[in-house]
N, C-alpha and C. Protein backbone atom coordinates (compact mmCIF):
# COMPACT_ATOMS: atom_id res chain seq x y z
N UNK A 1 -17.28 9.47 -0.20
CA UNK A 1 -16.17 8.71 0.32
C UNK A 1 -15.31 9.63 1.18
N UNK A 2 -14.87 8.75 2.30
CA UNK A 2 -14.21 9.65 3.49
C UNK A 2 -12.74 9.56 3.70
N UNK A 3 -11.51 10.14 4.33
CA UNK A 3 -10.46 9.29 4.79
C UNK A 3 -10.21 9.42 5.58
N UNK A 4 -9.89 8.64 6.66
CA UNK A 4 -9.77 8.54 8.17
C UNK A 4 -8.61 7.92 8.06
N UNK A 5 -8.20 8.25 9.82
CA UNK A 5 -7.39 7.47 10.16
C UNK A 5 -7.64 5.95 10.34
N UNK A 6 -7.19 5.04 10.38
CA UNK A 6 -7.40 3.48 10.97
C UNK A 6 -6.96 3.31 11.91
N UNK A 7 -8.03 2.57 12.83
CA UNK A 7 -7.98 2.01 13.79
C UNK A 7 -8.11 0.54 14.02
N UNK A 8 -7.92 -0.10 15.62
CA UNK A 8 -7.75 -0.83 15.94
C UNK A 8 -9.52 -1.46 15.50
N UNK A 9 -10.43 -1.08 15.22
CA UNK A 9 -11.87 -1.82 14.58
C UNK A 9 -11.49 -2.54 13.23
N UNK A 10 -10.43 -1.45 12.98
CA UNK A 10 -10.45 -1.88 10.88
C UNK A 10 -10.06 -3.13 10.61
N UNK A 11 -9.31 -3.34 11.81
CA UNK A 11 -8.58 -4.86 11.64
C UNK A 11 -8.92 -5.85 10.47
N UNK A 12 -10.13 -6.47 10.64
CA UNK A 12 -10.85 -7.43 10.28
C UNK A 12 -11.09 -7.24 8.51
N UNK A 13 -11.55 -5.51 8.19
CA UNK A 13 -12.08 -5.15 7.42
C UNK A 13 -10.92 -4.88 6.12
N UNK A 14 -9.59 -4.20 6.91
CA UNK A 14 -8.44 -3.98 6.29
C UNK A 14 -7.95 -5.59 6.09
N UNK A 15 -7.67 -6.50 6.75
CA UNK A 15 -6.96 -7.42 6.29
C UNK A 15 -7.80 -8.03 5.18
N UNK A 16 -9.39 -8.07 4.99
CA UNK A 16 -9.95 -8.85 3.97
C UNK A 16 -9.59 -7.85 2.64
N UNK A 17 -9.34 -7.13 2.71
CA UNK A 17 -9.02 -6.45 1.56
C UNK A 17 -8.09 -6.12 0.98
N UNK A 18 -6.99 -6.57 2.26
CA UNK A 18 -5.56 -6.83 1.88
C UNK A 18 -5.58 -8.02 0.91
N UNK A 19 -6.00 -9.23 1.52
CA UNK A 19 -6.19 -10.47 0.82
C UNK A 19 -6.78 -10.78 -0.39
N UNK A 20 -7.76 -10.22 -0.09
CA UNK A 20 -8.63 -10.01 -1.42
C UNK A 20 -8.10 -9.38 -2.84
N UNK A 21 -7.06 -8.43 -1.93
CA UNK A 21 -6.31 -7.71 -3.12
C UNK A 21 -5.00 -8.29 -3.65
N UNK A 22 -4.78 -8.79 -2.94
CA UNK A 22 -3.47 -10.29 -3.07
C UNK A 22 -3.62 -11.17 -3.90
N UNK A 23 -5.37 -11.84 -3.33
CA UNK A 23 -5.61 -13.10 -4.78
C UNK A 23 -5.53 -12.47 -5.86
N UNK A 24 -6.55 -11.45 -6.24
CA UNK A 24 -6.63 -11.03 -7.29
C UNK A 24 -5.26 -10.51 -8.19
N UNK A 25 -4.69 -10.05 -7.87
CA UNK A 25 -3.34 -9.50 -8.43
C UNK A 25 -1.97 -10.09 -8.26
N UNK A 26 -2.25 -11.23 -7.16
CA UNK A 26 -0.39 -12.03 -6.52
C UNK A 26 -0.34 -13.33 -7.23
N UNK A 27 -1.53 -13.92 -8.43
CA UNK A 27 -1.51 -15.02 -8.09
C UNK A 27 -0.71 -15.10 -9.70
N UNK A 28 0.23 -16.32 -9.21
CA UNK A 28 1.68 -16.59 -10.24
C UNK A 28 2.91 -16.00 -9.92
N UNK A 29 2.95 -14.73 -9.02
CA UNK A 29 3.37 -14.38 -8.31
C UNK A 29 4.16 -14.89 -7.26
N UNK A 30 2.50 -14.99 -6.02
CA UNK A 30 2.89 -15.73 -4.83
C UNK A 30 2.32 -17.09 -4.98
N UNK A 31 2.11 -18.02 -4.26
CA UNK A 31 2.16 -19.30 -4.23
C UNK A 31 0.47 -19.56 -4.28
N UNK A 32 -0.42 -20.57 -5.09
CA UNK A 32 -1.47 -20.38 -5.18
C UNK A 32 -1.83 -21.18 -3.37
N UNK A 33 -1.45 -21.93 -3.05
CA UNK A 33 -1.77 -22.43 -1.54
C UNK A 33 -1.67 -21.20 -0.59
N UNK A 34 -0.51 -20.25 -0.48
CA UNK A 34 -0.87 -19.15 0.25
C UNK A 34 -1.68 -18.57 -0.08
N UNK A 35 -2.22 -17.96 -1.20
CA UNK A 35 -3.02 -16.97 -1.78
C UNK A 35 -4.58 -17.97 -1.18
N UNK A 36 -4.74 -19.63 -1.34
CA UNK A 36 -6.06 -20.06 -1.35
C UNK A 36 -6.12 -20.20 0.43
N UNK A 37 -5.24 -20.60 0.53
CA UNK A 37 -5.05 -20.81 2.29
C UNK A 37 -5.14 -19.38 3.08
N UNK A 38 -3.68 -19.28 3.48
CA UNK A 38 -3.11 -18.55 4.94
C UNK A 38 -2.94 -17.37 4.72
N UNK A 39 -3.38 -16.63 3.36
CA UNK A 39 -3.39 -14.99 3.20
C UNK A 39 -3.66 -14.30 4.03
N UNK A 40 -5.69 -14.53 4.43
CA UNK A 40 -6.54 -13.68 5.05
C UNK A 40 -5.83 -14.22 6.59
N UNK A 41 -5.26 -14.95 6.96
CA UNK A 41 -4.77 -14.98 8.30
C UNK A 41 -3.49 -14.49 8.63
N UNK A 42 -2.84 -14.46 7.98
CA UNK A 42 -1.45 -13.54 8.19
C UNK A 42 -1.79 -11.94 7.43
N UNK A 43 -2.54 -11.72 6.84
CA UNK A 43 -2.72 -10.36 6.62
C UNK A 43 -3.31 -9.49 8.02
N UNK A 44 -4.32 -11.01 8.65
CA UNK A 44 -4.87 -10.07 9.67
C UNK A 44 -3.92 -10.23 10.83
N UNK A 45 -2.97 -11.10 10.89
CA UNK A 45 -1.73 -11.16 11.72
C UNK A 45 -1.48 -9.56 12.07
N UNK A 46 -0.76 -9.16 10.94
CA UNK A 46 0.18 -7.91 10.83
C UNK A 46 -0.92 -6.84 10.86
N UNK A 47 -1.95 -6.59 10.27
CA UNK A 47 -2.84 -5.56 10.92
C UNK A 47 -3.56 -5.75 12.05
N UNK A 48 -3.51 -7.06 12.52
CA UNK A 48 -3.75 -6.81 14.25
C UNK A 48 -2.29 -6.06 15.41
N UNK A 49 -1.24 -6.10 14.51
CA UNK A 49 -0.38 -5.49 14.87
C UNK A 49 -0.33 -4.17 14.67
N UNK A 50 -0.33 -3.75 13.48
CA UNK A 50 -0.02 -2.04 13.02
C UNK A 50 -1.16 -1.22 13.92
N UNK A 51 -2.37 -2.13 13.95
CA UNK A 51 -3.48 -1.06 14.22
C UNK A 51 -3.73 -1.46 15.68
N UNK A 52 -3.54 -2.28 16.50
CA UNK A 52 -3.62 -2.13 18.01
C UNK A 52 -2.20 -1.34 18.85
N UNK A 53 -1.31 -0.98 17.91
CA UNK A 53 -0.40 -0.69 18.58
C UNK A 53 0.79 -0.27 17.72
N UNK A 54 0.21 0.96 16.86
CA UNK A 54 0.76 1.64 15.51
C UNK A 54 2.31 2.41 16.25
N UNK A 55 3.03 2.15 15.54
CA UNK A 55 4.48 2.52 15.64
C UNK A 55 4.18 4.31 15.11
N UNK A 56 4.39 4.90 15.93
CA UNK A 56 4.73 6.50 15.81
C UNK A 56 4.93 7.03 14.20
N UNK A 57 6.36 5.83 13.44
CA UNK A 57 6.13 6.51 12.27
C UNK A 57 5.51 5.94 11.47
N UNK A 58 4.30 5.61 11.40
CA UNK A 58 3.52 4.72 10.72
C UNK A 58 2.39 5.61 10.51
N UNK A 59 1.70 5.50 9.37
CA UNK A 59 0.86 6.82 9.31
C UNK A 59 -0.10 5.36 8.47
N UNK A 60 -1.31 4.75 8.82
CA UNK A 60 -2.45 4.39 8.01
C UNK A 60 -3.53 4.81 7.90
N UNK A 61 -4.42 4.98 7.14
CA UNK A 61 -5.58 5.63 6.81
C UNK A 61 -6.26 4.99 5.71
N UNK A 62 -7.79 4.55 6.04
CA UNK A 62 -8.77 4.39 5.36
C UNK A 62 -9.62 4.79 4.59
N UNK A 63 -10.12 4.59 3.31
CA UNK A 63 -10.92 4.76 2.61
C UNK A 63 -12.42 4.46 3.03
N UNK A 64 -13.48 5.32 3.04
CA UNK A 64 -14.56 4.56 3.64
C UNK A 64 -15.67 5.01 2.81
N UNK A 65 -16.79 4.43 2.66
CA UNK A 65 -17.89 4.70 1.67
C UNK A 65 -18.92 4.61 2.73
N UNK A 66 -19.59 5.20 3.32
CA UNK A 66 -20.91 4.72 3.99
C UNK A 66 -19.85 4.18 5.52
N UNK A 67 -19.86 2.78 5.51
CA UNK A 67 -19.50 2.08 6.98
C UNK A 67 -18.33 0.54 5.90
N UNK A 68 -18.88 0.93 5.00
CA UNK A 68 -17.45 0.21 3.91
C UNK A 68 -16.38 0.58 3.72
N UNK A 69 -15.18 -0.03 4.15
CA UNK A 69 -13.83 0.46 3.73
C UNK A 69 -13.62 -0.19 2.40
N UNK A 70 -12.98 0.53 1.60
CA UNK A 70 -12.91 0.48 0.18
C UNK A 70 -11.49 0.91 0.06
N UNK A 71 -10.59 0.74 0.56
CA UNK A 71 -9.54 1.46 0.52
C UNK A 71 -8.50 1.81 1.93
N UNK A 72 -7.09 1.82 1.23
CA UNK A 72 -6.58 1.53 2.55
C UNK A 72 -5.06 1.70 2.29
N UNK A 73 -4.69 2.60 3.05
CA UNK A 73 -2.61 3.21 2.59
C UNK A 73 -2.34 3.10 3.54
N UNK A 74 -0.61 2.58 3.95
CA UNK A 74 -0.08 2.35 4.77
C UNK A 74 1.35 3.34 4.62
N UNK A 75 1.77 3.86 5.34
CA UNK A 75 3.11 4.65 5.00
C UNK A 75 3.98 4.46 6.14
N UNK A 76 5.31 4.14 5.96
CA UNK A 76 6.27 4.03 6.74
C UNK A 76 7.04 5.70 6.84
N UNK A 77 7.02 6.33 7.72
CA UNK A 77 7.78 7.46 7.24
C UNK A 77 9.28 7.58 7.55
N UNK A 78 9.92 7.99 6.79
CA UNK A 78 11.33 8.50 7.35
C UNK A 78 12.18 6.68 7.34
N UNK A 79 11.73 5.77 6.26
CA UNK A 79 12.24 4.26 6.36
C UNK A 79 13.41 3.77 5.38
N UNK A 80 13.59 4.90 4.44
CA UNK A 80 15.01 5.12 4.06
C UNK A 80 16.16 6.72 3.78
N UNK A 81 17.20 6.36 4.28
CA UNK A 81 17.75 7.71 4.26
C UNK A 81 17.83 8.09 2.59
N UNK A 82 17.51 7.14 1.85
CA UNK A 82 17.80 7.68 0.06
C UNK A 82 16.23 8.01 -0.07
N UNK A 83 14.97 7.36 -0.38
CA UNK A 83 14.04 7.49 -1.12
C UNK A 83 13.10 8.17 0.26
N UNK A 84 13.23 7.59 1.39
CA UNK A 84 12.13 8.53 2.31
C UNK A 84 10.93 7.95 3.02
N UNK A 85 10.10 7.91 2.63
CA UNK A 85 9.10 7.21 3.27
C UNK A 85 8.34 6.15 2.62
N UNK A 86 8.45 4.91 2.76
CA UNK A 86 7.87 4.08 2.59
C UNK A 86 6.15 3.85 2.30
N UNK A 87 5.54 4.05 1.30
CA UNK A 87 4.25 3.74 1.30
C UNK A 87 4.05 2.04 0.84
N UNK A 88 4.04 1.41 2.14
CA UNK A 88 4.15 -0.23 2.16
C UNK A 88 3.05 -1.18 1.62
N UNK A 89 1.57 0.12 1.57
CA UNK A 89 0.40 -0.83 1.21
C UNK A 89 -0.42 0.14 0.87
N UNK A 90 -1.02 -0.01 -0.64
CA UNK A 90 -2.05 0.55 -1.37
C UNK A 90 -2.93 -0.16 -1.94
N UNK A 91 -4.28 0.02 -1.07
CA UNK A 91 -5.06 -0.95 -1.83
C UNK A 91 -6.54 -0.71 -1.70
N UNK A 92 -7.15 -0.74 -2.93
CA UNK A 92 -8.39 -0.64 -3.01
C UNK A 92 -9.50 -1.89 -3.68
N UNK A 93 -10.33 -1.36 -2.97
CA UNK A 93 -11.31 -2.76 -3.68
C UNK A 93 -11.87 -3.01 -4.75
N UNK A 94 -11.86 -4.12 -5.30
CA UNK A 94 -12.19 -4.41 -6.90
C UNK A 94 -13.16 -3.52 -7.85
N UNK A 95 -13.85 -3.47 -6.66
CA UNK A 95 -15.32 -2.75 -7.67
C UNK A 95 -15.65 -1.31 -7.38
N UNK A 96 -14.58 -0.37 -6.83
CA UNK A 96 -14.18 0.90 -6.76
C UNK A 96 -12.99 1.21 -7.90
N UNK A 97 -12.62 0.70 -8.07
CA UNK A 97 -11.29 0.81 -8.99
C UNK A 97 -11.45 1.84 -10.22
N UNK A 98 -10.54 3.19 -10.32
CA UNK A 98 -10.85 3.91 -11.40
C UNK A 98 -12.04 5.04 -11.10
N UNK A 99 -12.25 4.73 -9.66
CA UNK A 99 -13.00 6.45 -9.19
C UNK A 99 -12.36 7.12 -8.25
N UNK A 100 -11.04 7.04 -8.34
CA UNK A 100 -10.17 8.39 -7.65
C UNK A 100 -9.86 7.91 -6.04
N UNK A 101 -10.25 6.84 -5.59
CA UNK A 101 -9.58 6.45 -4.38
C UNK A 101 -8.26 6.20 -4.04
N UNK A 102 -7.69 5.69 -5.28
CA UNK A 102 -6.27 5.29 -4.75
C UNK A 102 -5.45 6.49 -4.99
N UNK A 103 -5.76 7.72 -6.12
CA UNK A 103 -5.16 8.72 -6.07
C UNK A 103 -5.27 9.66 -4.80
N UNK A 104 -6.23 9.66 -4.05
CA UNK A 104 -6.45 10.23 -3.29
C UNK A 104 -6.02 9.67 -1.55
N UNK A 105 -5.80 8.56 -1.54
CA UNK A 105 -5.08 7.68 -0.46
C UNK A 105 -3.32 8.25 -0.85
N UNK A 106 -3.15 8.33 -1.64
CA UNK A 106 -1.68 8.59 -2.49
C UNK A 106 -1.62 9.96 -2.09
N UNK A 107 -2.27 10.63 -2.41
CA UNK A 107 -2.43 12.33 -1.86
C UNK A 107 -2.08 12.29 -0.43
N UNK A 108 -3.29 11.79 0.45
CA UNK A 108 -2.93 11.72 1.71
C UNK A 108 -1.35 11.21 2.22
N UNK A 109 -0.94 10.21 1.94
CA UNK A 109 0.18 9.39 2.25
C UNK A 109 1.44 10.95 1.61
N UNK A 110 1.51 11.48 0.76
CA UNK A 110 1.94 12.42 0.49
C UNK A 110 2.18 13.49 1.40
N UNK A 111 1.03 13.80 1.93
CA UNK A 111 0.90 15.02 3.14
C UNK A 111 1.13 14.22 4.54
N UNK A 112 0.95 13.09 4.76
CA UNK A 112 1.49 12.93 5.72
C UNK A 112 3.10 12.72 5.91
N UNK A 113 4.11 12.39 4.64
CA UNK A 113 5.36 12.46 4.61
C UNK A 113 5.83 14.20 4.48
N UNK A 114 4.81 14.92 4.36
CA UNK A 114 4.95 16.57 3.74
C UNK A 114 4.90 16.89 5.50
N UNK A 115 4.11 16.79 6.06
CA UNK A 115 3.77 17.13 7.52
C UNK A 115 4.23 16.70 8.35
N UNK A 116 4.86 14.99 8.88
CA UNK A 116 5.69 14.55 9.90
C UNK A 116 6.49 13.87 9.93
N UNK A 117 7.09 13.70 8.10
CA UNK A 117 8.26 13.15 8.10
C UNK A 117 9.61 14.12 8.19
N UNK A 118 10.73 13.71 8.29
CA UNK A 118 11.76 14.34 8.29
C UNK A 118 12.95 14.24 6.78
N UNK A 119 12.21 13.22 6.41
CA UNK A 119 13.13 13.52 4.94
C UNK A 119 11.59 13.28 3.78
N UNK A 120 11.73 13.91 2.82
CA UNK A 120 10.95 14.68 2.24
C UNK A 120 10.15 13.20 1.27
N UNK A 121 10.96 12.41 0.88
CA UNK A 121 10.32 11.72 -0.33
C UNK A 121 9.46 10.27 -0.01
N UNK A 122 8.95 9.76 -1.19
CA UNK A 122 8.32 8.76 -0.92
C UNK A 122 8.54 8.10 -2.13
N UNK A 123 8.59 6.09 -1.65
CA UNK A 123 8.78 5.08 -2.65
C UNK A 123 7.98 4.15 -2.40
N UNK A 124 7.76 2.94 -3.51
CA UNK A 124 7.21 2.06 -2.77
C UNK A 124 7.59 1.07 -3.67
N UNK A 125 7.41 -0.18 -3.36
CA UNK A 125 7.45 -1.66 -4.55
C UNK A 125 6.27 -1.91 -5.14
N UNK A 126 6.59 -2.49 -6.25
CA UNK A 126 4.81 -3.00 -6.87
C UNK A 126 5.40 -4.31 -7.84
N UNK A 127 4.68 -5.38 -7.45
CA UNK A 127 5.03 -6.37 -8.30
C UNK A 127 5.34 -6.21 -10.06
N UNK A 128 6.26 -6.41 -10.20
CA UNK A 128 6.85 -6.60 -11.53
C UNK A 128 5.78 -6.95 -12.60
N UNK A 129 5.02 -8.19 -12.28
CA UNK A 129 3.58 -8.21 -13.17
C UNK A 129 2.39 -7.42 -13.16
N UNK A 130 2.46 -6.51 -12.14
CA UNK A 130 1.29 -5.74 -12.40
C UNK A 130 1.23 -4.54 -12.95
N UNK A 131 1.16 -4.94 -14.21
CA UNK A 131 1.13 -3.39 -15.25
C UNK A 131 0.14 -2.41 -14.62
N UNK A 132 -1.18 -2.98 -14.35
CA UNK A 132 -2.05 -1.84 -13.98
C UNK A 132 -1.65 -0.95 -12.99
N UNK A 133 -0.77 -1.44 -11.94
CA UNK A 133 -0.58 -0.82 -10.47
C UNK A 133 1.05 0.30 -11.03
N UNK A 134 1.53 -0.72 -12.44
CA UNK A 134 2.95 0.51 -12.19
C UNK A 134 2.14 1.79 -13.43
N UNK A 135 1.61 1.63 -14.30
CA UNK A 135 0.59 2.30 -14.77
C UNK A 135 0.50 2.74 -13.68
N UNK A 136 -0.30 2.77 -13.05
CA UNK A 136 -1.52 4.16 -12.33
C UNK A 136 -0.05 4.67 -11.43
N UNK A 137 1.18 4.14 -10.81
CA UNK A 137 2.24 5.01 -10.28
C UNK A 137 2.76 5.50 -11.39
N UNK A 138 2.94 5.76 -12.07
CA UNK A 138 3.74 6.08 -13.73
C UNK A 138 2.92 7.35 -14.30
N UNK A 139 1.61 7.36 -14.30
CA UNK A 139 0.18 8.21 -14.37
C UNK A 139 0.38 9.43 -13.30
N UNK A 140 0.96 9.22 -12.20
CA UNK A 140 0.88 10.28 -10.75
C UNK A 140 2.48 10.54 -10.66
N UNK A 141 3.04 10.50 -11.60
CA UNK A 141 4.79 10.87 -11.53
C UNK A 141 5.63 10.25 -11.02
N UNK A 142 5.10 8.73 -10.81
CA UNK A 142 6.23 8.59 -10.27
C UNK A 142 7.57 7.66 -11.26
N UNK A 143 8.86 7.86 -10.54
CA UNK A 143 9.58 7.43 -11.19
C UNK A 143 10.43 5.97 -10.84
N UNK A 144 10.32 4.95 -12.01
CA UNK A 144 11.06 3.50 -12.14
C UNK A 144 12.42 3.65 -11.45
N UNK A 145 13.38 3.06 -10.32
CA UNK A 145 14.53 3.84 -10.01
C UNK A 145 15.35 2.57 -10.33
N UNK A 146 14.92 1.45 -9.75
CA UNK A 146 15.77 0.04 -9.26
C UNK A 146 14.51 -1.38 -9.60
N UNK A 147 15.02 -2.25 -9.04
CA UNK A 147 14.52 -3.70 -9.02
C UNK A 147 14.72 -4.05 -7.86
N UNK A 148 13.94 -5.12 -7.01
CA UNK A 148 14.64 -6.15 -6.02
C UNK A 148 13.73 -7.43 -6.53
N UNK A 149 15.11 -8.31 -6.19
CA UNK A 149 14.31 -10.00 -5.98
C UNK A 149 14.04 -10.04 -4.79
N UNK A 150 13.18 -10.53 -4.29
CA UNK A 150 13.09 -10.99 -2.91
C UNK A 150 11.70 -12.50 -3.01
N UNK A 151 11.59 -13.09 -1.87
CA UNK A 151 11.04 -14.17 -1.67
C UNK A 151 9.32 -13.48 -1.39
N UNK A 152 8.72 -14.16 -1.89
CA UNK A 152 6.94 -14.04 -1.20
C UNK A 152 7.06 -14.43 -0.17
N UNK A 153 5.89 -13.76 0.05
CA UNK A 153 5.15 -14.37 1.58
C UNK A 153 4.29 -15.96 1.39
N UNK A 154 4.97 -16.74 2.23
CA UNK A 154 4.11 -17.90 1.81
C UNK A 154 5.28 -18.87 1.18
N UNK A 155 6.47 -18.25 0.43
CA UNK A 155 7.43 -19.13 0.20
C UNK A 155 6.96 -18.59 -1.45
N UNK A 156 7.64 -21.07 -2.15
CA UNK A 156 7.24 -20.71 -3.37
C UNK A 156 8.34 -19.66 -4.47
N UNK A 157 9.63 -19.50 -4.10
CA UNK A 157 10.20 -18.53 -5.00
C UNK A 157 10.41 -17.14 -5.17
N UNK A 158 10.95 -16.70 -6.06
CA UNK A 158 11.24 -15.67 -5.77
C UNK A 158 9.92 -14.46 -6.36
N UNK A 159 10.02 -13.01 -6.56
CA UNK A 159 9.69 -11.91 -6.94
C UNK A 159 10.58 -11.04 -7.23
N UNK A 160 9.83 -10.66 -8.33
CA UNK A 160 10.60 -8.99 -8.49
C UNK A 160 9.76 -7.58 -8.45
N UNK A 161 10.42 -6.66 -7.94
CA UNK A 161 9.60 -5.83 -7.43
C UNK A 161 10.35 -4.32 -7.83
N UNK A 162 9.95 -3.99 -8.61
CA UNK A 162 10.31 -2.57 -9.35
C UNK A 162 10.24 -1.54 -8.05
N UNK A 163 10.79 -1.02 -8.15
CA UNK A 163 10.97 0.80 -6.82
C UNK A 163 10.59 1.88 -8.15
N UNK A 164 9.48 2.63 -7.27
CA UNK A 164 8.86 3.94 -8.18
C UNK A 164 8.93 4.89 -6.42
N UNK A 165 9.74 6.02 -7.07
CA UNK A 165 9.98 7.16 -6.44
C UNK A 165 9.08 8.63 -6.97
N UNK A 166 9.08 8.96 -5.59
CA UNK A 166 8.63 10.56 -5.81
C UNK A 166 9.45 11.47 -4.79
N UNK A 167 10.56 12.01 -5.34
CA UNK A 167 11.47 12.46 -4.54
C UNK A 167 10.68 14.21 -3.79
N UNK A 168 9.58 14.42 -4.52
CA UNK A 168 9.13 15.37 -3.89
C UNK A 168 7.49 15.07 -4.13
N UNK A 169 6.99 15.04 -2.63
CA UNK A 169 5.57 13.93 -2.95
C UNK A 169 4.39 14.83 -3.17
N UNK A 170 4.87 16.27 -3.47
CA UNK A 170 3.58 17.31 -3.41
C UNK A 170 3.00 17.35 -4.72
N UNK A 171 4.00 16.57 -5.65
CA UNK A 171 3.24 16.48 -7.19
C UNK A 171 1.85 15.33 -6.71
N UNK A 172 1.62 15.12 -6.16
CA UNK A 172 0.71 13.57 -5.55
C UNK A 172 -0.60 14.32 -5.06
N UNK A 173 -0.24 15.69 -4.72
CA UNK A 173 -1.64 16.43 -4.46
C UNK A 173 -2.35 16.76 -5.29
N UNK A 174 -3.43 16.18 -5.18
CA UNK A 174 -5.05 16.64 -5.93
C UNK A 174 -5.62 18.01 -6.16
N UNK A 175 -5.53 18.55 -7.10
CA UNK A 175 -5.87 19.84 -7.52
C UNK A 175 -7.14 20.13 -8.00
């Protein structure tokens, strides 16, 4: 398994796995009509955006097995003056899960806030119901800081979304 940068090809490949990773884990969450409907089309909305025409501080990179992407981090850098850089999307595919990809997308996203961000740390949200996902951030140091409610995508109500910080993201490197 490789990690590259992403490009404007991944489009297609990154949004099904965005989605894919949405049903599986958003649903009760987000709205089951978005999740059965308009996921895979607004996921590939916004990565036909990031990746034809990636904003400077935007750092994404792929997981790849062979010509399979299996994996896939998105980092905002430098997107708050308190916590630092935003890692907006972590996600790997179902049947990789638990062989070191997402730690290692997490590593990367780490060195890229270590290398061209300007304020040092990194946070991210993870749905309130998904024990497994604040587990495996909880597992790699990171720390519970806050809450937000905010609305899903798709409508349907609200969410809550726990903030896990790593005010210094070099504990995130793989030894």
């Amino acid at each position: 398994m490789d990690l590259r940068p992403a490009t404007e090809r991944d489009v297609e490949a990154v949004a099904a796995l965005h989605a894919d990773s949405w049903r599986r884990h958003y649903r009760g969450a987000f709205s089951d009509a978005y999740l059965d409907g308009d996921v895979f089309a607004d996921r590939r909305a916004v990565w036909s955006q990031r990746l034809t025409a990636p904003d400077p501080v935007d750092d994404t990179v792929v997981a790849v097995d062979g010509e399979a992407i299996v994996g896939f981090a998105h980092t905002i850098l430098d997107d708050d003056p308190e916590w630092g850089a935003l890692l907006d999307n972590l996600h790997v595919a179902h049947d990789v899960k638990g062989t070191g990809i997402g730690t290692r997308l997490m590593a990367r996203s780490a060195a890229a806030v270590l290398d061209r961000g300007e304020r040092p740390g990194l946070y991210l949200w993870v749905l309130e119901g998904n024990a497994a996902a604040q587990a495996f951030y909880g597992a790699r140091g990171g720390r519970l800081v806050d809450r937000e409610v905010t609305e899903p995508p798709g409508g349907g109500g609200t969410i809550v979304g726990p903030r896990y910080v790593w005010p210094d993201p070099s504990v995130l490197f793989i030894e």
